[in-house]
N, C-alpha and C. Protein backbone atom coordinates (compact mmCIF):
# COMPACT_ATOMS: atom_id res chain seq x y z
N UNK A 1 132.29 175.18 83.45
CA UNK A 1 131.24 176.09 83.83
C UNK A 1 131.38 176.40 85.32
N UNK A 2 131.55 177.25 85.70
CA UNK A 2 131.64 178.16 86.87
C UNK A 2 130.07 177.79 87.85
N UNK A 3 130.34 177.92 89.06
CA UNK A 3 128.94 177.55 90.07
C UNK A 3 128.61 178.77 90.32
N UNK A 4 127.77 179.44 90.08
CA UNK A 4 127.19 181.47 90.55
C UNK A 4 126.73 181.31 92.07
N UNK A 5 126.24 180.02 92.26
CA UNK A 5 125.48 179.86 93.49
C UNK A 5 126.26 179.98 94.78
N UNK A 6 127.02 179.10 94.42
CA UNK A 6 128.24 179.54 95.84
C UNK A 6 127.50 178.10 96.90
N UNK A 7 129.18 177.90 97.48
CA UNK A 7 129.09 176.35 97.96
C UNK A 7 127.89 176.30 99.20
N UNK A 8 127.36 177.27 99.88
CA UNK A 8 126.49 177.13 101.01
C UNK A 8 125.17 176.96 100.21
N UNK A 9 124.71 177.93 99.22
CA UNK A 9 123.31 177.86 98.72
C UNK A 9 122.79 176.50 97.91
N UNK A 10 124.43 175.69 97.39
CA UNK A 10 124.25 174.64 96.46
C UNK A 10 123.65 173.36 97.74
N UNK A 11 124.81 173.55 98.88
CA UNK A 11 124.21 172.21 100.26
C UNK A 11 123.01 172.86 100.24
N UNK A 12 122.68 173.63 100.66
CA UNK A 12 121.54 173.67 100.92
C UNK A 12 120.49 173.13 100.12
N UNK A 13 120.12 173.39 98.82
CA UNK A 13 119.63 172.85 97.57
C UNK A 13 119.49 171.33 97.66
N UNK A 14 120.96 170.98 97.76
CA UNK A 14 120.80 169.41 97.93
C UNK A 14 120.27 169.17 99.22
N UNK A 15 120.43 169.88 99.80
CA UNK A 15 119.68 169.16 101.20
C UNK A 15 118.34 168.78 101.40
N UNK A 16 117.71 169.84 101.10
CA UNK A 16 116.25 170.34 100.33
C UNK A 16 115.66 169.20 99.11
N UNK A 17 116.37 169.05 98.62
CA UNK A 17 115.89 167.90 97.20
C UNK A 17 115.87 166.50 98.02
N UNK A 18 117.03 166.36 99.10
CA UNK A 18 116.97 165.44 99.83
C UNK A 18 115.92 164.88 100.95
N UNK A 19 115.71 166.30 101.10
CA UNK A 19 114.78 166.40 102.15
C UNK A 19 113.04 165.77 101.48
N UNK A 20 113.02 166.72 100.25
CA UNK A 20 111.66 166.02 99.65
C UNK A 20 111.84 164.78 98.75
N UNK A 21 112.96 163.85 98.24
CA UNK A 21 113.05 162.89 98.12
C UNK A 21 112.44 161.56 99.22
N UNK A 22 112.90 162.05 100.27
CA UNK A 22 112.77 161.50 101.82
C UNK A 22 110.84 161.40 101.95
N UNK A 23 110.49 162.38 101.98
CA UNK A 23 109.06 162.87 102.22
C UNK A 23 107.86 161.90 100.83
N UNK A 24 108.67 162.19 99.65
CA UNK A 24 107.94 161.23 99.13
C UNK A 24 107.97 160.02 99.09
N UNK A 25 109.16 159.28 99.08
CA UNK A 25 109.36 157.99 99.54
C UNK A 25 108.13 157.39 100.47
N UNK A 26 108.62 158.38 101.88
CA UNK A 26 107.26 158.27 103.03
C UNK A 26 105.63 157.97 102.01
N UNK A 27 105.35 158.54 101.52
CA UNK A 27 104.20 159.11 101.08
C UNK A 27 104.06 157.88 99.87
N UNK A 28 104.72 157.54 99.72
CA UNK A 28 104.56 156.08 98.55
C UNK A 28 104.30 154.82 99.82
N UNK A 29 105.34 154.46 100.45
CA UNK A 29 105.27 154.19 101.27
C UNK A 29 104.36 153.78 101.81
N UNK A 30 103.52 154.62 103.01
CA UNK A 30 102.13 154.82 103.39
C UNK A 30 101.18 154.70 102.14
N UNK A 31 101.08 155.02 101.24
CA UNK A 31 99.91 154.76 100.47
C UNK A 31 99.59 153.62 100.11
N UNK A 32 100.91 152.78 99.90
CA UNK A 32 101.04 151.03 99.33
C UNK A 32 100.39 150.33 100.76
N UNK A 33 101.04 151.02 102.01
CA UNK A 33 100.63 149.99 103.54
C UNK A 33 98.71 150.57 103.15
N UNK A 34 98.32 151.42 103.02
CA UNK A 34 97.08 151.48 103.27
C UNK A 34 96.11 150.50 102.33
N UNK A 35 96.27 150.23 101.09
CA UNK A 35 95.85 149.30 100.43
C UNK A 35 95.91 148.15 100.33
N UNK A 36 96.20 147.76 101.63
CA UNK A 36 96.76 145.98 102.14
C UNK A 36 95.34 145.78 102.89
N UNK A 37 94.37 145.20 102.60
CA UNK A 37 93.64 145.10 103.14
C UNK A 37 93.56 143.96 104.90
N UNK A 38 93.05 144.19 105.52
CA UNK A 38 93.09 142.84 106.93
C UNK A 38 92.02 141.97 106.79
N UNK A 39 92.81 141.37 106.55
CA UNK A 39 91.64 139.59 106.46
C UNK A 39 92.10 138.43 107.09
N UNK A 40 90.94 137.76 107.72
CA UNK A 40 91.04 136.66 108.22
C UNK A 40 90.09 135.65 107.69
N UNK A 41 90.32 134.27 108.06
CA UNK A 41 90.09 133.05 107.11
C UNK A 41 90.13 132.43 108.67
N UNK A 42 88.61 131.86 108.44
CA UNK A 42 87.74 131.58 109.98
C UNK A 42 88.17 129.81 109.62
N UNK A 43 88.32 129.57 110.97
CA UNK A 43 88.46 128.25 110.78
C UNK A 43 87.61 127.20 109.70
N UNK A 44 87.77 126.16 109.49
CA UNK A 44 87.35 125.23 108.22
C UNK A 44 86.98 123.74 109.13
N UNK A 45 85.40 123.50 109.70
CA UNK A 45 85.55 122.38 110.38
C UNK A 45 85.46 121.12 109.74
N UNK A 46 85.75 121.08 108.62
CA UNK A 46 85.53 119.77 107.61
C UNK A 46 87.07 119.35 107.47
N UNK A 47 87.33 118.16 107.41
CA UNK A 47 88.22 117.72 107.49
C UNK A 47 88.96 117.94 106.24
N UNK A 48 90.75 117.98 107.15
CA UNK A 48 91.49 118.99 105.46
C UNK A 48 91.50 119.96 105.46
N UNK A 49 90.26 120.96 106.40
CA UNK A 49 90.34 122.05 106.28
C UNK A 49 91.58 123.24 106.44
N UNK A 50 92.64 122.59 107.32
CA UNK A 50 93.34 123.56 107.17
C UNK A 50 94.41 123.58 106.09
N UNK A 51 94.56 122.53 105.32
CA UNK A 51 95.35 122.21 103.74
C UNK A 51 94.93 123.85 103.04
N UNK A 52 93.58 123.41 102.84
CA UNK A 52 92.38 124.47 102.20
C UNK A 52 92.86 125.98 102.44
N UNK A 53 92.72 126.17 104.03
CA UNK A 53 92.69 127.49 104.49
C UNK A 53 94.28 127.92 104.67
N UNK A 54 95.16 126.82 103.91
CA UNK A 54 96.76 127.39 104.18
C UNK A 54 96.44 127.67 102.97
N UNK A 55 95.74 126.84 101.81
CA UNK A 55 96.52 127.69 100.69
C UNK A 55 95.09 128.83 100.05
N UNK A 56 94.31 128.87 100.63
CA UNK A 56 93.47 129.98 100.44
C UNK A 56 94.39 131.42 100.99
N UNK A 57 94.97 131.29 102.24
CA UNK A 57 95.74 132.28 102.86
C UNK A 57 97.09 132.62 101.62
N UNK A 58 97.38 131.69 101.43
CA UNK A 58 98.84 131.85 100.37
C UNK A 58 98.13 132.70 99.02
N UNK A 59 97.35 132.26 98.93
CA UNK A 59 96.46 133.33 97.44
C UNK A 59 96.69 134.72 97.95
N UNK A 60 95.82 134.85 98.89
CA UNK A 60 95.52 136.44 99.50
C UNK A 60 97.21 137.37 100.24
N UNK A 61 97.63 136.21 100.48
CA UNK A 61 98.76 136.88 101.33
C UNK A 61 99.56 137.58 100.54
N UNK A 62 99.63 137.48 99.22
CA UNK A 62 100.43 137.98 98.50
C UNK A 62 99.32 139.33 98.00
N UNK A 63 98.96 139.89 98.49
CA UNK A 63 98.22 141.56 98.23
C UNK A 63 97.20 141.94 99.32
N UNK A 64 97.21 141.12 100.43
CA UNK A 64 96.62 141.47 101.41
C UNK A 64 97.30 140.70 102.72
N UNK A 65 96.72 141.30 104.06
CA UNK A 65 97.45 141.38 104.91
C UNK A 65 96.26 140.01 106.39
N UNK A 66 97.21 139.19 106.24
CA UNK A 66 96.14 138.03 107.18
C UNK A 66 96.14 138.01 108.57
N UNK A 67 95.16 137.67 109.43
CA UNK A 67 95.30 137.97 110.48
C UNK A 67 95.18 136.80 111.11
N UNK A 68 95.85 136.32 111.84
CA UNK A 68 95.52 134.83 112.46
C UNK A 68 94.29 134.67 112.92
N UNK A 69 93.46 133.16 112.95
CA UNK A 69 92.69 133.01 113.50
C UNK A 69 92.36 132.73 114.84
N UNK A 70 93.76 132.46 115.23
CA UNK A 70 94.26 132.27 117.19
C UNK A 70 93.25 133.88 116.95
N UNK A 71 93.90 134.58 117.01
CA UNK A 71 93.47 135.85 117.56
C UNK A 71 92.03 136.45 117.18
N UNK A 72 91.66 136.14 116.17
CA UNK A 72 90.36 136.02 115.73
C UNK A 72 89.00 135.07 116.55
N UNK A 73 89.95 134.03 117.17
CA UNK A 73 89.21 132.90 118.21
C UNK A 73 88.93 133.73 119.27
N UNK A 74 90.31 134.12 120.09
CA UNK A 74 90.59 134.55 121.35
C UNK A 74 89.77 136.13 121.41
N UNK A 75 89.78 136.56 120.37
CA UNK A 75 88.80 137.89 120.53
C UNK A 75 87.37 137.51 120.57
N UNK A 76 86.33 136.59 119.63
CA UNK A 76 85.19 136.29 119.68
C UNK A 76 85.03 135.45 121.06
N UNK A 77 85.88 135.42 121.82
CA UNK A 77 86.10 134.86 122.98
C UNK A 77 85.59 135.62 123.99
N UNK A 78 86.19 136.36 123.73
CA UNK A 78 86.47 137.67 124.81
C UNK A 78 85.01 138.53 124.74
N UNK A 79 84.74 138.31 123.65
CA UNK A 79 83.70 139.11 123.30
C UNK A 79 81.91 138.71 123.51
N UNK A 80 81.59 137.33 123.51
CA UNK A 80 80.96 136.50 123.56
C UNK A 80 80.35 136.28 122.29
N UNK A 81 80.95 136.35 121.35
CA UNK A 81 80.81 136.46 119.48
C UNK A 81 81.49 135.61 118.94
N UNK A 82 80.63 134.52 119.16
CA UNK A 82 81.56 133.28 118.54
C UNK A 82 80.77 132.54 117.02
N UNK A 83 78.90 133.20 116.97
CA UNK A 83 78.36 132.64 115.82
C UNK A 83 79.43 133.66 114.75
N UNK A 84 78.11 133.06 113.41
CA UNK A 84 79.07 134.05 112.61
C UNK A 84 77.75 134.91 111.67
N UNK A 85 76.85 135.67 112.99
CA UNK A 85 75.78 136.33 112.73
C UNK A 85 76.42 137.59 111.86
N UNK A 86 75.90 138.32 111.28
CA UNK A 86 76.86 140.06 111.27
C UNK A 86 76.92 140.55 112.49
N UNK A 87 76.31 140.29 113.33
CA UNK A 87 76.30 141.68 114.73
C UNK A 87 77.81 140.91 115.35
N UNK A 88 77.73 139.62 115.19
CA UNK A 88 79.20 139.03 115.72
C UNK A 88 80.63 138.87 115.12
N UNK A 89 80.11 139.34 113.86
CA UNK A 89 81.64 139.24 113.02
C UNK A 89 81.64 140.69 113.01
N UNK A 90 80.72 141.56 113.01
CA UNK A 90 80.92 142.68 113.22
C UNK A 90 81.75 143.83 114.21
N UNK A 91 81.54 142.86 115.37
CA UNK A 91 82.08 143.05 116.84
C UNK A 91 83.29 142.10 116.91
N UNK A 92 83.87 141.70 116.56
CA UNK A 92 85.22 140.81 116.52
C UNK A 92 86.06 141.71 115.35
N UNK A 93 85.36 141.95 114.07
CA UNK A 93 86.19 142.68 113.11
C UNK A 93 86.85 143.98 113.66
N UNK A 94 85.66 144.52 114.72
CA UNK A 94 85.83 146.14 114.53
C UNK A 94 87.00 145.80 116.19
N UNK A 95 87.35 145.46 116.97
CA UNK A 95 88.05 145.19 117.84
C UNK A 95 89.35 144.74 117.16
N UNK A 96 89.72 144.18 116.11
CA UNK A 96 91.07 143.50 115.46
C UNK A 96 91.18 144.50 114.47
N UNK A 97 90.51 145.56 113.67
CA UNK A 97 90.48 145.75 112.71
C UNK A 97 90.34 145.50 111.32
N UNK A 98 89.77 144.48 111.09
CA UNK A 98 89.59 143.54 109.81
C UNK A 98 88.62 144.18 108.86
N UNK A 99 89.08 144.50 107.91
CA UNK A 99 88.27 144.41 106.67
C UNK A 99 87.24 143.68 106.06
N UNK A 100 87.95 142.36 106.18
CA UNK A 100 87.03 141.36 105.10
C UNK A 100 87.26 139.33 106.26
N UNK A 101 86.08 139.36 105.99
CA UNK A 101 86.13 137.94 106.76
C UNK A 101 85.74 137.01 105.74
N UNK A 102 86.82 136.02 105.77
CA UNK A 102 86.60 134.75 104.49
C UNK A 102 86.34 133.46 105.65
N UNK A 103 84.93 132.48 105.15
CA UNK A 103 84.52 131.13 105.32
C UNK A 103 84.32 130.82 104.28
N UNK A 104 85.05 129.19 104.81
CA UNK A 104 85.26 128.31 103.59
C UNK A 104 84.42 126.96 104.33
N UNK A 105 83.54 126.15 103.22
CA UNK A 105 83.19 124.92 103.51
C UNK A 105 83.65 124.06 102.74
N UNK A 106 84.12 122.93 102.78
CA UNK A 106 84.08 122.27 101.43
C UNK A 106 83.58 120.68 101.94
N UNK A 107 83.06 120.52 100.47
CA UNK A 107 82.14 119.17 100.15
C UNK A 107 83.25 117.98 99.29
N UNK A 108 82.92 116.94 99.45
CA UNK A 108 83.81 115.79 98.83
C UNK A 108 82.90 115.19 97.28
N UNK A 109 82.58 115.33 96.29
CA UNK A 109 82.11 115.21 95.70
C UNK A 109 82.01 114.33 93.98
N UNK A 110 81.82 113.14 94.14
CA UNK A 110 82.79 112.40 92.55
C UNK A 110 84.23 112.58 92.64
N UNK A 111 84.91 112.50 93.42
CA UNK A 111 86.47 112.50 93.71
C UNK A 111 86.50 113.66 93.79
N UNK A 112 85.87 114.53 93.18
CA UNK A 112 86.64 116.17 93.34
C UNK A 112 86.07 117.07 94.94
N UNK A 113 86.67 117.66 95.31
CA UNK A 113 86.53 118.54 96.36
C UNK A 113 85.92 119.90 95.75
N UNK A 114 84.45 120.33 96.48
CA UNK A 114 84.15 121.40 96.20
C UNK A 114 84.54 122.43 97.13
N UNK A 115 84.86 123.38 97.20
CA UNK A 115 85.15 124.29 97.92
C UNK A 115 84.49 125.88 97.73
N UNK A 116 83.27 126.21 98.95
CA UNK A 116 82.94 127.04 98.58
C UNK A 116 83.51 128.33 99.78
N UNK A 117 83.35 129.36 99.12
CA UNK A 117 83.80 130.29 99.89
C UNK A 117 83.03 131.56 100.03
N UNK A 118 83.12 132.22 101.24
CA UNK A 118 82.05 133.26 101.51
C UNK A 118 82.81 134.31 102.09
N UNK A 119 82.33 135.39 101.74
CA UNK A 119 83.05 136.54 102.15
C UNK A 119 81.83 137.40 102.52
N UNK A 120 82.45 138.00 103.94
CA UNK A 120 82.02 139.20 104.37
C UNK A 120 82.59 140.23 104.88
N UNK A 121 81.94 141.26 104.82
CA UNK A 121 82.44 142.49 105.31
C UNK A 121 82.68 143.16 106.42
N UNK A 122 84.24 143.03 107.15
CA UNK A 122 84.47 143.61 108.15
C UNK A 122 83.41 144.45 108.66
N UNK A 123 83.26 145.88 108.26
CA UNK A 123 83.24 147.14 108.89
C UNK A 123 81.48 146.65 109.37
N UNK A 124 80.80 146.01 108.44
CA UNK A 124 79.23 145.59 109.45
C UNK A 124 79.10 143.97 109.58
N UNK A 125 80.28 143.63 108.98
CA UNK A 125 79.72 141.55 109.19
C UNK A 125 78.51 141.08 107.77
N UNK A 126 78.20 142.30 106.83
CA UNK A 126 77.29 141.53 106.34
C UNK A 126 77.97 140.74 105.25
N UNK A 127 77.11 139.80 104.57
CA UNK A 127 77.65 139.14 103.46
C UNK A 127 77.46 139.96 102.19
N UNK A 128 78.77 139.71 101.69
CA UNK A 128 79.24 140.34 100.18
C UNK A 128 78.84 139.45 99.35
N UNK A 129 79.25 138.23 99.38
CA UNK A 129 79.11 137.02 98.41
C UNK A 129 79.86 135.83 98.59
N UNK A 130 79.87 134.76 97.42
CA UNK A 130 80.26 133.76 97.66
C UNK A 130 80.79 133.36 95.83
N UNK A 131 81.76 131.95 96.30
CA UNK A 131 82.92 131.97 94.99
C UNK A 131 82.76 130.34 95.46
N UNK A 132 82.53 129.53 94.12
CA UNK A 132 82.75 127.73 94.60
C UNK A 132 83.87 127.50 93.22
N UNK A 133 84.74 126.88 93.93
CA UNK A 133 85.80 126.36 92.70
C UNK A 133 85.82 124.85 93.80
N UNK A 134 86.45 124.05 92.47
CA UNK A 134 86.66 122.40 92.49
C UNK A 134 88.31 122.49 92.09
N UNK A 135 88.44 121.58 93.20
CA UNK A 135 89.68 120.81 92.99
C UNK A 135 89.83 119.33 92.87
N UNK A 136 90.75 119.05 92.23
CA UNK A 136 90.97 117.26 92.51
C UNK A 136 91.50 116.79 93.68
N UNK A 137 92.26 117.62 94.28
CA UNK A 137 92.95 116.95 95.72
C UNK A 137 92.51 118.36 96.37
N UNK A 138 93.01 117.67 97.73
CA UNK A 138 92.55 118.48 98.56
C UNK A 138 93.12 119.80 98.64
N UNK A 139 93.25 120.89 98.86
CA UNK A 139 93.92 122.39 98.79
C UNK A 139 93.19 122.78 97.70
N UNK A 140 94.37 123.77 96.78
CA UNK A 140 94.11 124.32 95.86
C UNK A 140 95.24 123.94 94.64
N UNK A 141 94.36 123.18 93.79
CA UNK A 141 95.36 123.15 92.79
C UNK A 141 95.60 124.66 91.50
N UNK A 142 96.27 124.71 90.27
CA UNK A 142 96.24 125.55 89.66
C UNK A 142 95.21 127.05 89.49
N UNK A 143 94.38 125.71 89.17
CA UNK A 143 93.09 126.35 88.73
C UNK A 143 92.03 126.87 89.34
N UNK A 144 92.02 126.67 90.58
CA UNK A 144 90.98 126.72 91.66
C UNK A 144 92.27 128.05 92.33
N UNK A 145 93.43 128.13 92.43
CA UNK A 145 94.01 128.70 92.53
C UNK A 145 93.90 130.71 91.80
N UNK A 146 93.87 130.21 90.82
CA UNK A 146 93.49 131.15 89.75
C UNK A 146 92.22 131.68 90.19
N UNK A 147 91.16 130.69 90.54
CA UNK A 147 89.85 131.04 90.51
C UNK A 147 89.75 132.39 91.81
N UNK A 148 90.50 132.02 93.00
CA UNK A 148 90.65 132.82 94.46
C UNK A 148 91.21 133.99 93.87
N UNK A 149 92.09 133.74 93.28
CA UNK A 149 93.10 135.23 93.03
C UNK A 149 91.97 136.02 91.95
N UNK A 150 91.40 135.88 91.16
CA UNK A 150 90.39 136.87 90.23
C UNK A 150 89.27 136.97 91.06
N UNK A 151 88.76 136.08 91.35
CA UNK A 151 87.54 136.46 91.94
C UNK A 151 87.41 137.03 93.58
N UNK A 152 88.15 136.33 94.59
CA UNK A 152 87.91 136.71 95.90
C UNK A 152 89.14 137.64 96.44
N UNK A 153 89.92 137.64 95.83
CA UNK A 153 91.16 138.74 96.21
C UNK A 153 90.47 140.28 95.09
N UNK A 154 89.82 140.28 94.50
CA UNK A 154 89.30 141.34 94.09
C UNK A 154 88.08 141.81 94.19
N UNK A 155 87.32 141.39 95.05
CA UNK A 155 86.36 141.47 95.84
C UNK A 155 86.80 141.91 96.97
N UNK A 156 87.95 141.29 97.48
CA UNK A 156 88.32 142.00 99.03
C UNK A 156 89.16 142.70 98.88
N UNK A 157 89.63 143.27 97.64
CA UNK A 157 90.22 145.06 97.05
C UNK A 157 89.08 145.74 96.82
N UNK A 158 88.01 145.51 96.72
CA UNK A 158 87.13 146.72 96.08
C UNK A 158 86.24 147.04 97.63
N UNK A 159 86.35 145.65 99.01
CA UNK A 159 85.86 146.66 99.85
C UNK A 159 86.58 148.00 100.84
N UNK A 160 85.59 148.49 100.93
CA UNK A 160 85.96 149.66 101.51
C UNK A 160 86.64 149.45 103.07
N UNK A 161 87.70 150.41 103.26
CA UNK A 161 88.47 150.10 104.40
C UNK A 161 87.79 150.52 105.40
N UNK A 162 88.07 150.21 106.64
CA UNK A 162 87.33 150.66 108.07
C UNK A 162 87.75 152.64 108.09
N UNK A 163 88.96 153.02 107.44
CA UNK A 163 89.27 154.32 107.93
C UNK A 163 88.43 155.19 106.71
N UNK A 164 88.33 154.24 105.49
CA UNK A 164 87.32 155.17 104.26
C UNK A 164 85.77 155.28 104.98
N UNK A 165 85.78 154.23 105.80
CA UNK A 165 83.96 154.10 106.14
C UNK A 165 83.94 155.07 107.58
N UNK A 166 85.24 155.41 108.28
CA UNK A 166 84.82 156.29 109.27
C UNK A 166 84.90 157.45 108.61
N UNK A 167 85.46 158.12 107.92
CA UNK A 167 85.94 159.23 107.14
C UNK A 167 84.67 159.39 106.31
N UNK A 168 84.46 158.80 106.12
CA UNK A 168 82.56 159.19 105.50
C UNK A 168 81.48 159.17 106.33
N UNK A 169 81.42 158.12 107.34
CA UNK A 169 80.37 158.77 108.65
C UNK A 169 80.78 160.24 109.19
N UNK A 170 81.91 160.83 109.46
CA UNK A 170 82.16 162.03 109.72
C UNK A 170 81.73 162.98 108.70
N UNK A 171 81.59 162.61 107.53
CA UNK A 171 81.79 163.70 106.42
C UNK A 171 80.21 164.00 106.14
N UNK A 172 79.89 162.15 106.89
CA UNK A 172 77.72 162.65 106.47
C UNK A 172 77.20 163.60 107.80
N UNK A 173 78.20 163.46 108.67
CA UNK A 173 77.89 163.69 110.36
C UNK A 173 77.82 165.24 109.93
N UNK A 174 79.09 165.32 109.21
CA UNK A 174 79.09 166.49 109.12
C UNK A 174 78.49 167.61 108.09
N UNK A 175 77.99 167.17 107.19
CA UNK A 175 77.01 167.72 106.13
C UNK A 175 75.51 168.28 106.34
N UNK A 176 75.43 167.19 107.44
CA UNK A 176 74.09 167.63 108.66
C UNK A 176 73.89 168.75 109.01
N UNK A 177 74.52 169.35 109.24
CA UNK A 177 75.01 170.80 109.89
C UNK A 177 74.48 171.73 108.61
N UNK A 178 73.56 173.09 108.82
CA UNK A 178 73.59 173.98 107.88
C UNK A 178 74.72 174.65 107.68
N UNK A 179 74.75 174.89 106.94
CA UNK A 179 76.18 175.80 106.33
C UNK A 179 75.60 177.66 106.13
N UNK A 180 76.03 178.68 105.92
CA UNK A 180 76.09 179.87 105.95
C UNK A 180 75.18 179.95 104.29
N UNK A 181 75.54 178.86 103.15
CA UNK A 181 75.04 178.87 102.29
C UNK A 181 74.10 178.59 101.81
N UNK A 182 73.92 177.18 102.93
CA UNK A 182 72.35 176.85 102.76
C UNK A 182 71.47 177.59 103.47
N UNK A 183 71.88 178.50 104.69
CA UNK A 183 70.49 179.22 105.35
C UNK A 183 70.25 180.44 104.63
N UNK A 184 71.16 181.04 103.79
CA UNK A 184 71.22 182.03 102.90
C UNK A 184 70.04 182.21 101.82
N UNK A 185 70.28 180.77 101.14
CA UNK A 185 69.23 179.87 100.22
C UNK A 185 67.86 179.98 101.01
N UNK A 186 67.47 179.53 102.33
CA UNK A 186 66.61 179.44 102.73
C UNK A 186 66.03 180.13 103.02
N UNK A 187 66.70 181.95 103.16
CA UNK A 187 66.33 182.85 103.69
C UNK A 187 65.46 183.44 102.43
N UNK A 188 66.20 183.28 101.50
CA UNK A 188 65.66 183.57 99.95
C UNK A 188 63.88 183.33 99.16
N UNK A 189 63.98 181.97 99.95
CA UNK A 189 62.75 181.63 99.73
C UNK A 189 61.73 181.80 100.64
């Protein structure tokens, strides 16, 4: 079969297919980084705690994105936001960018370790909720394992990101405003 197109129009073609191959890639790309949520996992002052908060981090790390707590310290530092009021996790989140803030306590209890966990919400600090799983040793075994990944890794997918929650203060900021259609309406009546 013969080419009608002729060798310049065919590069070109491929170049072009190449070109938007390239562009969507990008665009997959970026869409997967935006759904990584930023979370941090506040220190644990009960002893063990950081067994706990390594493998609470190992749950989440695998679909979300962790942020050290050095830097999480050193900012509520900086900031003079060291309770863990909302107005102060609020003001530490929105300076690091964080989504979702996880505290963990845990209790020693009939041999088993309770471990409860609390989550709140970056973008105002308030509390979302709370998740208690038991282990036999200290960390996370299987099951308590399981318990983080269904329950608190999908809780901190369903909150809303800091750029969805500015993108809607603009959009209410901006709805405020009469429009040509609504004074039209108003003129009517």
């Amino acid at each position: 079969m013969a080419n009608h197109l002729g060798p310049r129009r065919t590069m070109i073609i491929g170049r072009a297919l190449t070109a938007l191959g390239f562009v969507l890639c990008a665009m997959m790309a970026t869409s997967h980084a935006d759904a990584r949520k930023r979370v941090v996992i506040l220190d644990i002052a009960d002893p063990g705690g950081a067994k706990v908060s390594a493998a609470i981090a190992q749950v989440i790390r695998r679909t979300h994105t962790i942020v050290s707590t050095r830097d999480w310290n050193r900012t509520a530092k900086e900031l003079a936001a060291s309770t863990t009021a909302p107005r102060s996790l609020k003001k530490v989140a929105t300076k690091l960018r964080i989504d979702a803030i996880v505290e963990t306590s845990i209790e020693k209890r009939r041999g088993r370790y309770v471990i409860r966990i609390k989550l709140h919400d970056g973008a105002n600090g308030a509390y979302v909720g709370q998740m208690k799983t038991t282990s036999p040793r200290l960390g996370l075994d299987r099951a308590a394992q399981k318990d983080v990944k269904n329950e608190l890794v999908y809780e901190i997918s369903t909150l809303r990101s800091r750029e969805n929650e500015q993108a809607n203060e603009v959009a209410r900021a901006g709805s405020k405003r009469p429009t040509a259609r609504s004074q039209a309406k108003r003129s009517k009546k």
